[in-house]
N, C-alpha and C. Protein backbone atom coordinates (compact mmCIF):
# COMPACT_ATOMS: atom_id res chain seq x y z
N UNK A 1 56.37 168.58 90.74
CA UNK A 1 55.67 169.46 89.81
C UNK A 1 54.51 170.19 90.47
N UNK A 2 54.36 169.77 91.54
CA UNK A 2 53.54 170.33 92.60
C UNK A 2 53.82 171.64 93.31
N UNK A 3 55.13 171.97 93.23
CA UNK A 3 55.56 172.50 94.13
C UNK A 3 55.29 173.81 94.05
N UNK A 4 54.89 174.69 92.79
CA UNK A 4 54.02 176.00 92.57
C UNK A 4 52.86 176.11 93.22
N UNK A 5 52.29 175.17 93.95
CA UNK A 5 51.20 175.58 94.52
C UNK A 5 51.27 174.98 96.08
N UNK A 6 51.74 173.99 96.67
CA UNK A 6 52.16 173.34 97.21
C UNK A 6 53.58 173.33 98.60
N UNK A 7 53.65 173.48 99.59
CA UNK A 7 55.08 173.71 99.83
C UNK A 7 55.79 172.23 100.20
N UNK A 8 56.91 171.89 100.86
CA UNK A 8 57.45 170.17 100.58
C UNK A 8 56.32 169.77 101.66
N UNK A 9 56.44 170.44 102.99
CA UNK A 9 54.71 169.70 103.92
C UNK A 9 54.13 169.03 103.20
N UNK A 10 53.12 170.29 102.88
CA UNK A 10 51.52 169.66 101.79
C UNK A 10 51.95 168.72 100.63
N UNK A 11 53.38 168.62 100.19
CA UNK A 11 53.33 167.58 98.97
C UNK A 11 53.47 166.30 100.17
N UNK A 12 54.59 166.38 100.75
CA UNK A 12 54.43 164.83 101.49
C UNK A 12 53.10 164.37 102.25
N UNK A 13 52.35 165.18 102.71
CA UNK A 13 51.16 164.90 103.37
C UNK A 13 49.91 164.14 102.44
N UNK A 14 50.30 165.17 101.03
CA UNK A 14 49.09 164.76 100.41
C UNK A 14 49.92 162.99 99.53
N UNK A 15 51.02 163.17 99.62
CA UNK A 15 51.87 161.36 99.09
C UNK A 15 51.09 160.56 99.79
N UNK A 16 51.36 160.85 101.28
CA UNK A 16 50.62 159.91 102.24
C UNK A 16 48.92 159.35 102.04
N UNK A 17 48.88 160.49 102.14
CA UNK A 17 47.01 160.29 101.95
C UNK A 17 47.09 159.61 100.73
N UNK A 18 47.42 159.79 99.43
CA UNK A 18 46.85 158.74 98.24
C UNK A 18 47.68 157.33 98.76
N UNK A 19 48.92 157.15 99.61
CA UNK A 19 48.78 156.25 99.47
C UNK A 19 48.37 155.45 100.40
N UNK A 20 47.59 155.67 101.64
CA UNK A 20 46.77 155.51 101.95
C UNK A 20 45.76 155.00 101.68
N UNK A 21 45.04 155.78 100.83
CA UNK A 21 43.65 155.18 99.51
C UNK A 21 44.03 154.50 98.98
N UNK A 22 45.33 154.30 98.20
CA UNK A 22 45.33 153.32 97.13
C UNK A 22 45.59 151.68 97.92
N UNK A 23 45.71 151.86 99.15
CA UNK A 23 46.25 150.37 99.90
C UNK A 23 45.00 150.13 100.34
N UNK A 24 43.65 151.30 100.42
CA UNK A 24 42.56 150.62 101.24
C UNK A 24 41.56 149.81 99.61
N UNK A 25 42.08 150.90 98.18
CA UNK A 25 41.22 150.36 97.23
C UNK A 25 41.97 148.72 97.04
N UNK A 26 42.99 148.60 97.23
CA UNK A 26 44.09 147.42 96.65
C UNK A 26 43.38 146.30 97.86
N UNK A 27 43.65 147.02 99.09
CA UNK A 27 42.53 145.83 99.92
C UNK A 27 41.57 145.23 99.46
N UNK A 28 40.70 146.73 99.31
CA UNK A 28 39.02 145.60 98.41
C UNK A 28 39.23 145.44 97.22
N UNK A 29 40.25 145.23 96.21
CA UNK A 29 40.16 144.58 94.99
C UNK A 29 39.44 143.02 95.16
N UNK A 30 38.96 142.23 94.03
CA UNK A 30 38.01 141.27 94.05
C UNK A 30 37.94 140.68 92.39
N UNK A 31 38.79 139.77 92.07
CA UNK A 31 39.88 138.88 93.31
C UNK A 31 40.18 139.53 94.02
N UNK A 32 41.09 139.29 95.53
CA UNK A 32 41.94 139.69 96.26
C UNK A 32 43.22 139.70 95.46
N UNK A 33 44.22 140.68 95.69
CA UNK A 33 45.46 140.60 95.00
C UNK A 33 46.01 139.98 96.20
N UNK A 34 46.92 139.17 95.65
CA UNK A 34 48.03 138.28 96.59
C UNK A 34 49.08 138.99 97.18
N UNK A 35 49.66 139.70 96.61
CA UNK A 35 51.21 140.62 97.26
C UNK A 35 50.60 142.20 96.79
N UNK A 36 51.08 143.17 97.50
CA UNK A 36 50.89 144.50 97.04
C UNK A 36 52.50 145.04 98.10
N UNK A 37 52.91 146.10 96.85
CA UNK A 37 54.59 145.85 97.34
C UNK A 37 54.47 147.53 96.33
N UNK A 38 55.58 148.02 97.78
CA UNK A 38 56.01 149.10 97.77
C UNK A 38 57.27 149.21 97.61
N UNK A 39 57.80 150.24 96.27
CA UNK A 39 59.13 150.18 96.04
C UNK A 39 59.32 151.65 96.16
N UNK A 40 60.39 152.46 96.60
CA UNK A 40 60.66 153.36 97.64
C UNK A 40 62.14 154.08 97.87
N UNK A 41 62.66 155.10 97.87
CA UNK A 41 63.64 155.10 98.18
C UNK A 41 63.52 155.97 99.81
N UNK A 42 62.26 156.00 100.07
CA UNK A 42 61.58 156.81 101.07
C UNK A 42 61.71 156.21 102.32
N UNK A 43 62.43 156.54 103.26
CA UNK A 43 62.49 155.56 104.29
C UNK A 43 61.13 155.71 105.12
N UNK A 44 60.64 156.74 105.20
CA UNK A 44 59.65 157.14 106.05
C UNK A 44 58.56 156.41 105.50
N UNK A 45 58.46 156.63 103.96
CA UNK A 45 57.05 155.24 103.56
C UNK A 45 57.67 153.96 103.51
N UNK A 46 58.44 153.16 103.51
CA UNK A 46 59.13 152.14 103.77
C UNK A 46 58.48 151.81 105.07
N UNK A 47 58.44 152.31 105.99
CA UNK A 47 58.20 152.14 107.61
C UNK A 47 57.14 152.33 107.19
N UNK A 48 56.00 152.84 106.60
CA UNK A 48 54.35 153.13 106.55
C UNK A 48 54.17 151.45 105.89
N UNK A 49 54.69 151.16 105.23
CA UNK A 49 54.19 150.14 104.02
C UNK A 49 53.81 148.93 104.74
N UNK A 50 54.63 148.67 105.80
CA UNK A 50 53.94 146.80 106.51
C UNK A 50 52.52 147.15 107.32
N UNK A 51 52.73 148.53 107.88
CA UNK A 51 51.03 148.57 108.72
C UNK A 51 50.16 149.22 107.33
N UNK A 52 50.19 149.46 106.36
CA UNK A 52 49.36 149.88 105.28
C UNK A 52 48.95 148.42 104.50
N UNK A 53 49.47 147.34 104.70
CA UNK A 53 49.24 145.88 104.47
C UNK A 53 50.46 145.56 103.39
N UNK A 54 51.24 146.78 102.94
CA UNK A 54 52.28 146.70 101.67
C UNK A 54 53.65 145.46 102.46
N UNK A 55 54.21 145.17 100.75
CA UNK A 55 55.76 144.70 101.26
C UNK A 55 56.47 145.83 100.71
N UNK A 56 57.14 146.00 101.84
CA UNK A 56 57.92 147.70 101.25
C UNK A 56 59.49 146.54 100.23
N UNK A 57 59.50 147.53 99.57
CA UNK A 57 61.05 146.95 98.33
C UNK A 57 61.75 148.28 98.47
N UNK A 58 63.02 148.03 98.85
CA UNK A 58 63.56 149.31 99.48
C UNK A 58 65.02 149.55 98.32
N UNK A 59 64.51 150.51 97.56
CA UNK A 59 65.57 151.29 96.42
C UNK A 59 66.65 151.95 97.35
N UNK A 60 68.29 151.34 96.37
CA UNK A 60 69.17 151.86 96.87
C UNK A 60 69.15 153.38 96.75
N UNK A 61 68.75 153.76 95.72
CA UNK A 61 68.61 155.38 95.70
C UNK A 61 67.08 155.47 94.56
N UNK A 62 66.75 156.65 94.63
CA UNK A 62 66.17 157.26 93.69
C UNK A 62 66.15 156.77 91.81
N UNK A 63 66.05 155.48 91.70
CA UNK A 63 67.02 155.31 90.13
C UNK A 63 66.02 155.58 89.01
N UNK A 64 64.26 156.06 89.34
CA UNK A 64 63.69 156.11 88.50
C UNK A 64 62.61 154.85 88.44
N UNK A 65 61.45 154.93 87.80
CA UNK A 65 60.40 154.02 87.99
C UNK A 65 60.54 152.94 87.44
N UNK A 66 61.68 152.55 86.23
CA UNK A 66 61.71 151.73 85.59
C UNK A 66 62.24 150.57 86.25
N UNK A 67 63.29 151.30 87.46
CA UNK A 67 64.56 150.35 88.53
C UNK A 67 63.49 150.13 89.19
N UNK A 68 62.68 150.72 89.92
CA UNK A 68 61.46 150.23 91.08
C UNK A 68 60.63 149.32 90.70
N UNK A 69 60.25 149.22 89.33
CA UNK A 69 59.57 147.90 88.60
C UNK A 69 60.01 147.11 88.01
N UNK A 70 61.76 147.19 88.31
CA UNK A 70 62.28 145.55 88.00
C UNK A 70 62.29 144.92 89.20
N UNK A 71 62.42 145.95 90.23
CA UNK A 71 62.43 145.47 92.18
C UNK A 71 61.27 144.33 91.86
N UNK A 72 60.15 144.98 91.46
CA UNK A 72 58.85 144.72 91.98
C UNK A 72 58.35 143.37 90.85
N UNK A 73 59.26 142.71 89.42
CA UNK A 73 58.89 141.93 88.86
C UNK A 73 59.99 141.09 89.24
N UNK A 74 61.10 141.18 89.99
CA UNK A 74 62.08 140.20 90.38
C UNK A 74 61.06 139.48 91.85
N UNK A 75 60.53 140.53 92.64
CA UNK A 75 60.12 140.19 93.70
C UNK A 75 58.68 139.22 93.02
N UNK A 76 58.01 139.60 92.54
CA UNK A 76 56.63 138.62 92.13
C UNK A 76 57.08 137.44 91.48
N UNK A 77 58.19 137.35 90.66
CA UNK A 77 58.75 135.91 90.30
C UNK A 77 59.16 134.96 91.51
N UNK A 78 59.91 135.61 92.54
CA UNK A 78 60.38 135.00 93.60
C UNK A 78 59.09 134.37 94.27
N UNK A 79 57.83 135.46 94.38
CA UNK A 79 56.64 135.02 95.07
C UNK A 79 55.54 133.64 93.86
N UNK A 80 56.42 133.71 92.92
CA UNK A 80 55.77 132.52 91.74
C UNK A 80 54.28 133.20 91.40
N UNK A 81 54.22 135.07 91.31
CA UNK A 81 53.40 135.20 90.77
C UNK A 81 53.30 135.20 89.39
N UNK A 82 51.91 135.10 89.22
CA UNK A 82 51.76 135.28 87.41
C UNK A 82 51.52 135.93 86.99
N UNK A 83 50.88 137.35 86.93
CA UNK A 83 51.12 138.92 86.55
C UNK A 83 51.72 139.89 87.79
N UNK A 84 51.78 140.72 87.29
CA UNK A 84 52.11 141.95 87.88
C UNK A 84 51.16 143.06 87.30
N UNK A 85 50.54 144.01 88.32
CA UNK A 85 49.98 145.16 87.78
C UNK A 85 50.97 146.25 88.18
N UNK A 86 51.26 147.70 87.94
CA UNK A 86 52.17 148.36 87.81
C UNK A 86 51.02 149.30 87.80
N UNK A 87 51.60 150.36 89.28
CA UNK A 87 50.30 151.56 89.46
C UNK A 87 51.26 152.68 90.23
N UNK A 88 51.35 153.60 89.21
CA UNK A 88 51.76 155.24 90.11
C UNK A 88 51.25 155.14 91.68
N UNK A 89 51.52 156.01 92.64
CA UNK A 89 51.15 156.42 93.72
C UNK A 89 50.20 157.59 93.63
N UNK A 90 49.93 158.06 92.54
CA UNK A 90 48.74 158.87 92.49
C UNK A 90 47.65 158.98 91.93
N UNK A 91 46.65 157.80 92.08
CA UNK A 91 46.01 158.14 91.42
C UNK A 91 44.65 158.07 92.05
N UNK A 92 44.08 159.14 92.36
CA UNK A 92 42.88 159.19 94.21
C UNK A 92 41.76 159.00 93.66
N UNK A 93 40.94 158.20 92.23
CA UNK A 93 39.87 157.69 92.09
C UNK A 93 39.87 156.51 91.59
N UNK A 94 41.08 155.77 91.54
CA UNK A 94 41.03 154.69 91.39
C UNK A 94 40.06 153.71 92.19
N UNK A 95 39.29 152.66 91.79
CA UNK A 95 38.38 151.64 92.33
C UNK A 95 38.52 150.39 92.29
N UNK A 96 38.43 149.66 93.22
CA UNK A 96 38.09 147.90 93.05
C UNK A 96 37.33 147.93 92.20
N UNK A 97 36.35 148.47 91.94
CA UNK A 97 35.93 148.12 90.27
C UNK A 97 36.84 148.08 89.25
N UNK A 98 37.46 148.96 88.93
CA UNK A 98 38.95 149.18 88.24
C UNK A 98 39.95 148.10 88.08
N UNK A 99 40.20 147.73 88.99
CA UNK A 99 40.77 146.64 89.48
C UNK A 99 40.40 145.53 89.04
N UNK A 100 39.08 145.61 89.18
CA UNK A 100 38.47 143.91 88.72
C UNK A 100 38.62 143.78 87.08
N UNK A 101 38.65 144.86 86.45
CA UNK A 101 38.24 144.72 84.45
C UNK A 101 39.77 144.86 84.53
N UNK A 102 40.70 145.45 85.02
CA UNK A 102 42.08 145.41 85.03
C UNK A 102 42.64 143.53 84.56
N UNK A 103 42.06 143.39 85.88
CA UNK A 103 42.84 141.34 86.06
C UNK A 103 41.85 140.81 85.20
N UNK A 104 40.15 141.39 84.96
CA UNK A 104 40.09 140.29 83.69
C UNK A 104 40.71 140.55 82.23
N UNK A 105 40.81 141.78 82.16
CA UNK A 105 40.89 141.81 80.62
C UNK A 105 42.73 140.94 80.64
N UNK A 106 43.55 140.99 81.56
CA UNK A 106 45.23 140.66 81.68
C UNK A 106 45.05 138.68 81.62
N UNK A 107 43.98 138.03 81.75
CA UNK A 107 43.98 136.95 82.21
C UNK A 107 44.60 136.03 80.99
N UNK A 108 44.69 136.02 79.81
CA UNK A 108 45.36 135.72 78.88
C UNK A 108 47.07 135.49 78.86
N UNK A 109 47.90 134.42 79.01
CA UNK A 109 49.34 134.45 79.04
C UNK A 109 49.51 135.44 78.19
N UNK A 110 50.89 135.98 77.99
CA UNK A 110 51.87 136.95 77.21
C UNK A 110 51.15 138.21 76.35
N UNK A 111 50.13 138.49 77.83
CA UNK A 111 49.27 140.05 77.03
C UNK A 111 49.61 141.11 78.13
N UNK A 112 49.16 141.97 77.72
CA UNK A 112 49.63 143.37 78.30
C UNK A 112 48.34 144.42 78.37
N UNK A 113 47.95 144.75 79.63
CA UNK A 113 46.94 145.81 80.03
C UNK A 113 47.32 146.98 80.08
N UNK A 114 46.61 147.99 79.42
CA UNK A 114 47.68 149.44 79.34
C UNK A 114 46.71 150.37 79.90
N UNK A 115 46.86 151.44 80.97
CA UNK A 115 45.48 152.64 80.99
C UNK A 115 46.66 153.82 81.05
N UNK A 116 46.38 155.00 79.62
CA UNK A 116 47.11 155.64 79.32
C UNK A 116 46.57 157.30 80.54
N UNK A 117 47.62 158.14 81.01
CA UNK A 117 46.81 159.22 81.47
C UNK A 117 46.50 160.14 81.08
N UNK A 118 46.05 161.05 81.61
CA UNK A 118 44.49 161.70 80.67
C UNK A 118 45.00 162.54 79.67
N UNK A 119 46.70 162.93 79.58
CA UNK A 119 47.66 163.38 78.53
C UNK A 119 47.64 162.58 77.31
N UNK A 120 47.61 161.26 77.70
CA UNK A 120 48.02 160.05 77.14
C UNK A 120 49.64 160.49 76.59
N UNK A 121 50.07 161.01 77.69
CA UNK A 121 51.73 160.68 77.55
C UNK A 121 52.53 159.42 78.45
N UNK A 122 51.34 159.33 79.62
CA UNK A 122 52.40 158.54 80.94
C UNK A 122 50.86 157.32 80.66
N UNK A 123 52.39 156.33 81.40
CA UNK A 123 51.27 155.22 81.79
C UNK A 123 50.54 155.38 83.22
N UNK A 124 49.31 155.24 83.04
CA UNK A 124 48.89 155.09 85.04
C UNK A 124 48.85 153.72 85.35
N UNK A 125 48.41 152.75 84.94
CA UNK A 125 47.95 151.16 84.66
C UNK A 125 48.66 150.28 83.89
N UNK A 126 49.46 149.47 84.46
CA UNK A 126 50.10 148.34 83.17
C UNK A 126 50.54 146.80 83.99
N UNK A 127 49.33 146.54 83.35
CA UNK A 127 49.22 144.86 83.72
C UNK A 127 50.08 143.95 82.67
N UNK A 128 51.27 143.12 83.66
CA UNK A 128 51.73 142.34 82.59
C UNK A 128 52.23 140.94 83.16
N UNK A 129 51.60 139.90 81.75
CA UNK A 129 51.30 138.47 82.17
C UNK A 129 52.07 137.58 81.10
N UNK A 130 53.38 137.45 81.53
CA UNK A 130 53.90 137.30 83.28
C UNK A 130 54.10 138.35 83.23
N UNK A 131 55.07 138.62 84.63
CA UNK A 131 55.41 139.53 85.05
C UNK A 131 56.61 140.26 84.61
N UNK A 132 57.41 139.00 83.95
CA UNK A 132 59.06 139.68 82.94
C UNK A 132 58.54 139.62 81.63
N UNK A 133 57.00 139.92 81.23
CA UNK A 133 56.73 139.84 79.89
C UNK A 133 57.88 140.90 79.00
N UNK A 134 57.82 141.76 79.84
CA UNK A 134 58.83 142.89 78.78
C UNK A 134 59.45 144.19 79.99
N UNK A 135 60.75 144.42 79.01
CA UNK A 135 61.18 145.81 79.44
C UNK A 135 60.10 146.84 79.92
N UNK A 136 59.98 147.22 81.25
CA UNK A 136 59.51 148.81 81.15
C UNK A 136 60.21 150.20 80.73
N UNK A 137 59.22 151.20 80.07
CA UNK A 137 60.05 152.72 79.65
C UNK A 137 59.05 153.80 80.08
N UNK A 138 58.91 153.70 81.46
CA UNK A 138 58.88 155.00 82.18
C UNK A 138 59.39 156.54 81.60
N UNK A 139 59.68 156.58 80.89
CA UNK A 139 60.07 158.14 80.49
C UNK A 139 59.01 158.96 79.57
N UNK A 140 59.83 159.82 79.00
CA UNK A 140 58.69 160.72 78.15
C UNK A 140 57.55 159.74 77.09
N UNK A 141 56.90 160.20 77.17
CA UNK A 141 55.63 159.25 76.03
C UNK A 141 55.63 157.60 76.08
N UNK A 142 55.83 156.97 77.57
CA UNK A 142 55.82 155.80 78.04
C UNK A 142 54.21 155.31 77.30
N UNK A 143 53.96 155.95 77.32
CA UNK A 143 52.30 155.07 76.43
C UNK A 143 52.43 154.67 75.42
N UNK A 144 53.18 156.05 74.32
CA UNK A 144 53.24 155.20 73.37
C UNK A 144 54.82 154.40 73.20
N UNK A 145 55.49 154.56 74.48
CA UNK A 145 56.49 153.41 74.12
C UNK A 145 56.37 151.87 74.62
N UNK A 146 55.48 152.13 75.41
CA UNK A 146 54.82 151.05 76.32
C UNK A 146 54.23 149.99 75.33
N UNK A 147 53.36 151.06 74.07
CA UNK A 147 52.35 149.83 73.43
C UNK A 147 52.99 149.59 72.25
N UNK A 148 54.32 150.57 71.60
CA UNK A 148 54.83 150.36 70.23
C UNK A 148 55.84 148.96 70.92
N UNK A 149 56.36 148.97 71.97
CA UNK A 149 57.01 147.87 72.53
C UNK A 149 56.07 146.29 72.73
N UNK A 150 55.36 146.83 72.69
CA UNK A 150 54.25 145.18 72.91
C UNK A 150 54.19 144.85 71.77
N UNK A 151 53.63 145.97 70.42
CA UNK A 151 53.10 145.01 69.49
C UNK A 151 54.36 144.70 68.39
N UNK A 152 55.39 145.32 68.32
CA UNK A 152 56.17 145.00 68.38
C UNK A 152 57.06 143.32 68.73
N UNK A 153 56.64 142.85 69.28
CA UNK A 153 56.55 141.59 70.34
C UNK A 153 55.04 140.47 70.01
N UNK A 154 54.41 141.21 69.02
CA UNK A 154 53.03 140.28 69.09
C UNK A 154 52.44 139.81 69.90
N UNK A 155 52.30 140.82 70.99
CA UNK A 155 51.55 140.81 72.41
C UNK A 155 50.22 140.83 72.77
N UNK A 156 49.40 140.41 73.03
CA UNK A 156 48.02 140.50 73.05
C UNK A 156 48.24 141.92 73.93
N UNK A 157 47.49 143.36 73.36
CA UNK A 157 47.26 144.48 74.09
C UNK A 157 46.02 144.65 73.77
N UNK A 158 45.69 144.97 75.26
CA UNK A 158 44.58 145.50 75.49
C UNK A 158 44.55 147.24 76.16
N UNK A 159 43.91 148.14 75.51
CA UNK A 159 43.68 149.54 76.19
C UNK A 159 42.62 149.79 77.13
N UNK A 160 43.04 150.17 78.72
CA UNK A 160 41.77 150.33 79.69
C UNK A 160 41.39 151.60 79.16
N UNK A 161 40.03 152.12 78.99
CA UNK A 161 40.10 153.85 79.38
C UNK A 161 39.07 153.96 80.51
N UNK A 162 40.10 154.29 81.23
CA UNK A 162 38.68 154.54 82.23
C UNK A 162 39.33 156.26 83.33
N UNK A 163 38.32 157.13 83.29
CA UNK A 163 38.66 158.56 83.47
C UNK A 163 39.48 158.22 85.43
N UNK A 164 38.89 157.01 85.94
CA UNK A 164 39.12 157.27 87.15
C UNK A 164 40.75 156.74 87.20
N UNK A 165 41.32 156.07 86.37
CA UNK A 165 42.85 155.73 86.34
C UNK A 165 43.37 156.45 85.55
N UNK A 166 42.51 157.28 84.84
CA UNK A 166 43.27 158.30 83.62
C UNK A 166 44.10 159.54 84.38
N UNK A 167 43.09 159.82 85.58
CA UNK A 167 43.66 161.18 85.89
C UNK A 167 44.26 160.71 87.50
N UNK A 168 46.08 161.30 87.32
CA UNK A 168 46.98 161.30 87.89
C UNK A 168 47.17 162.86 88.17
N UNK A 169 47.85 163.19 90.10
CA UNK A 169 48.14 164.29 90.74
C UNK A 169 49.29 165.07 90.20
N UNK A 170 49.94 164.78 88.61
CA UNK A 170 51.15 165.23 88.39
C UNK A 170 51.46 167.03 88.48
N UNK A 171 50.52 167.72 88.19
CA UNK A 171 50.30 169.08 87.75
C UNK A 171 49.04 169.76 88.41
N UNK A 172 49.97 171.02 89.16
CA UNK A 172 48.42 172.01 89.60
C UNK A 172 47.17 171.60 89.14
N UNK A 173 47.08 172.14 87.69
CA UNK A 173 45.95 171.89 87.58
C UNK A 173 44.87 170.07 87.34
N UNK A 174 45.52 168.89 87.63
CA UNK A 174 45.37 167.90 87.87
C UNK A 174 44.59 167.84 89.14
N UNK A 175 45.55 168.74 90.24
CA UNK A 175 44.50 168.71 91.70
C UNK A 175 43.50 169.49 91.65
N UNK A 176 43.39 170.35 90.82
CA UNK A 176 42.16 171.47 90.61
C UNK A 176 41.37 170.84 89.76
N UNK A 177 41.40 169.58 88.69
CA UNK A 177 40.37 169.06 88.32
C UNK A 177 39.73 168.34 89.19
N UNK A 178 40.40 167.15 90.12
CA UNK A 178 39.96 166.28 90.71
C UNK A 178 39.66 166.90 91.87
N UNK A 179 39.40 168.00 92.24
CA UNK A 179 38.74 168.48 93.49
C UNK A 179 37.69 169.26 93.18
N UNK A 180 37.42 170.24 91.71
CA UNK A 180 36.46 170.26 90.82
C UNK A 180 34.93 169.48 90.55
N UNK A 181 35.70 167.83 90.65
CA UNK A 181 34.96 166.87 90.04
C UNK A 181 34.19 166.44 91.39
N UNK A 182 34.65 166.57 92.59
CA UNK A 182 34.04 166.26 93.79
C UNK A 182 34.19 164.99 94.06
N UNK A 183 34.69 163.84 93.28
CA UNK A 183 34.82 162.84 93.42
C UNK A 183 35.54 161.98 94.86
N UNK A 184 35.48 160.57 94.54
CA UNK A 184 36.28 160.79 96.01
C UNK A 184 36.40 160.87 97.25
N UNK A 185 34.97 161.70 97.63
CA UNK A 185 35.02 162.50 98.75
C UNK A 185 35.17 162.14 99.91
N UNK A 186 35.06 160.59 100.01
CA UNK A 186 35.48 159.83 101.34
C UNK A 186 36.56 159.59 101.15
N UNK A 187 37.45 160.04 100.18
CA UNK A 187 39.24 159.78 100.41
C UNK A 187 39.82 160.69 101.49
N UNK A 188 40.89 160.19 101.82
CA UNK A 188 42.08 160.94 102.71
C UNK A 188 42.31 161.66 101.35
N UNK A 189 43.10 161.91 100.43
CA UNK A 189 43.09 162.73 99.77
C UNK A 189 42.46 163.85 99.26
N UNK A 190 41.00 163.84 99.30
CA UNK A 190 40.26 164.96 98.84
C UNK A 190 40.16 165.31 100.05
N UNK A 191 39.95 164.70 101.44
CA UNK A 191 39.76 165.81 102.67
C UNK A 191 41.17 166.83 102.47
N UNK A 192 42.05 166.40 102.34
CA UNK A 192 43.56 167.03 102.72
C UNK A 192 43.39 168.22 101.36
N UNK A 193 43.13 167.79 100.67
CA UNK A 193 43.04 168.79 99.23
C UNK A 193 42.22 169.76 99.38
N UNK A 194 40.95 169.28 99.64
CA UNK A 194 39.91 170.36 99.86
C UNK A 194 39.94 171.23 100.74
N UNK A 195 41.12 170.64 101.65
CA UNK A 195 41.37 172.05 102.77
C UNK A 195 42.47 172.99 102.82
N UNK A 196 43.37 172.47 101.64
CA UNK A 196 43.49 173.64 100.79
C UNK A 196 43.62 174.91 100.10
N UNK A 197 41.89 174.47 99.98
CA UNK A 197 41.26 175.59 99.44
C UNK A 197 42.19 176.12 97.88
N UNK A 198 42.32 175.11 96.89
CA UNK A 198 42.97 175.60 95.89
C UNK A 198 41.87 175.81 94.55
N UNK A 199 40.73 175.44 94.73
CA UNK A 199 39.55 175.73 93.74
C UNK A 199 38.56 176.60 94.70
């Protein structure tokens, strides 16, 4: 959805760079997270993911986010984890602060952490304890299918809002806010953005 402003270069360059950031914020999370796992049909980030500290999970094809986060809750059962958090690849202000109200507010068995994006159509954030607490639905208006599916289920939900997981790179003007906002500015992402020159 990038690609009006963008040519395939600058979109893969700027993939890299967030995910980049998001493996150095996932580093300093606090707790430490135990596994951080990359699911992919990308061979080229596949090969980035073990020196980025990731376990790459390698998709037979392209099947959609919902197939990449059963990879990734089959794999955390195997590792005998007890949640799973569930995070886009774009989101370049995300914080270990973030992170930390994320795993407390999830610490409760059979609840569900939700941070809707700044549409509040897509999910950016979804903590779930366990990890096969429920089906994911990645598609159109995943927020509100995300939370009519929990309570539904009598799920303890909790809503994050927080602007720095709200806003995701999906749309031109998404990178023209968050380069706007100045935020960031020690990311690999905002250097690569800001040079640019699209604001």
């Amino acid at each position: 959805r990038l690609a009006s402003i963008l040519n395939l270069e600058e979109r893969k360059k700027l993939t890299l760079c967030m995910l980049q950031d998001m493996a150095e914020t996932l580093r300093k999370a606090k707790p430490p997270v135990s596994k951080i796992f990359l699911a992919t049909s990308d061979l080229k980030l596949l090969d980035l993911a073990e020196t980025l500290g990731m376990e790459p999970l390698r998709e037979n094809a392209d099947l959609g986010v919902n197939s990449a986060v059963s990879l990734g809750v089959k794999r955390c059962l195997e590792e005998r984890g007890d949640a799973l958090l569930v995070l886009p690849g774009d989101l370049p202000l995300l914080s270990p602060g973030d992170l930390q109200v994320l795993a407390e507010l999830g610490q409760a068995e059979n609840s569900l952490v939700i941070t809707p994006s700044l549409r509040f159509d897509g999910t950016n954030a979804l903590l779930l304890h366990p990890p096969n607490l429920m089906e994911t639905s990645y598609d159109r208006d995943s927020f509100k299918n995300h939370l009519a599916s929990a309570l539904s289920r009598s799920l303890t939900v909790k809503v994050y809002l927080s602007l720095r997981v709200m806003l995701d790179l999906d749309l031109p003007e998404d990178l023209q806010h968050f380069l706007r906002l100045k935020a960031g500015l020690n990311t690999e992402t905002y250097r690569f953005a800001a040079g640019l020159r699209l604001v």
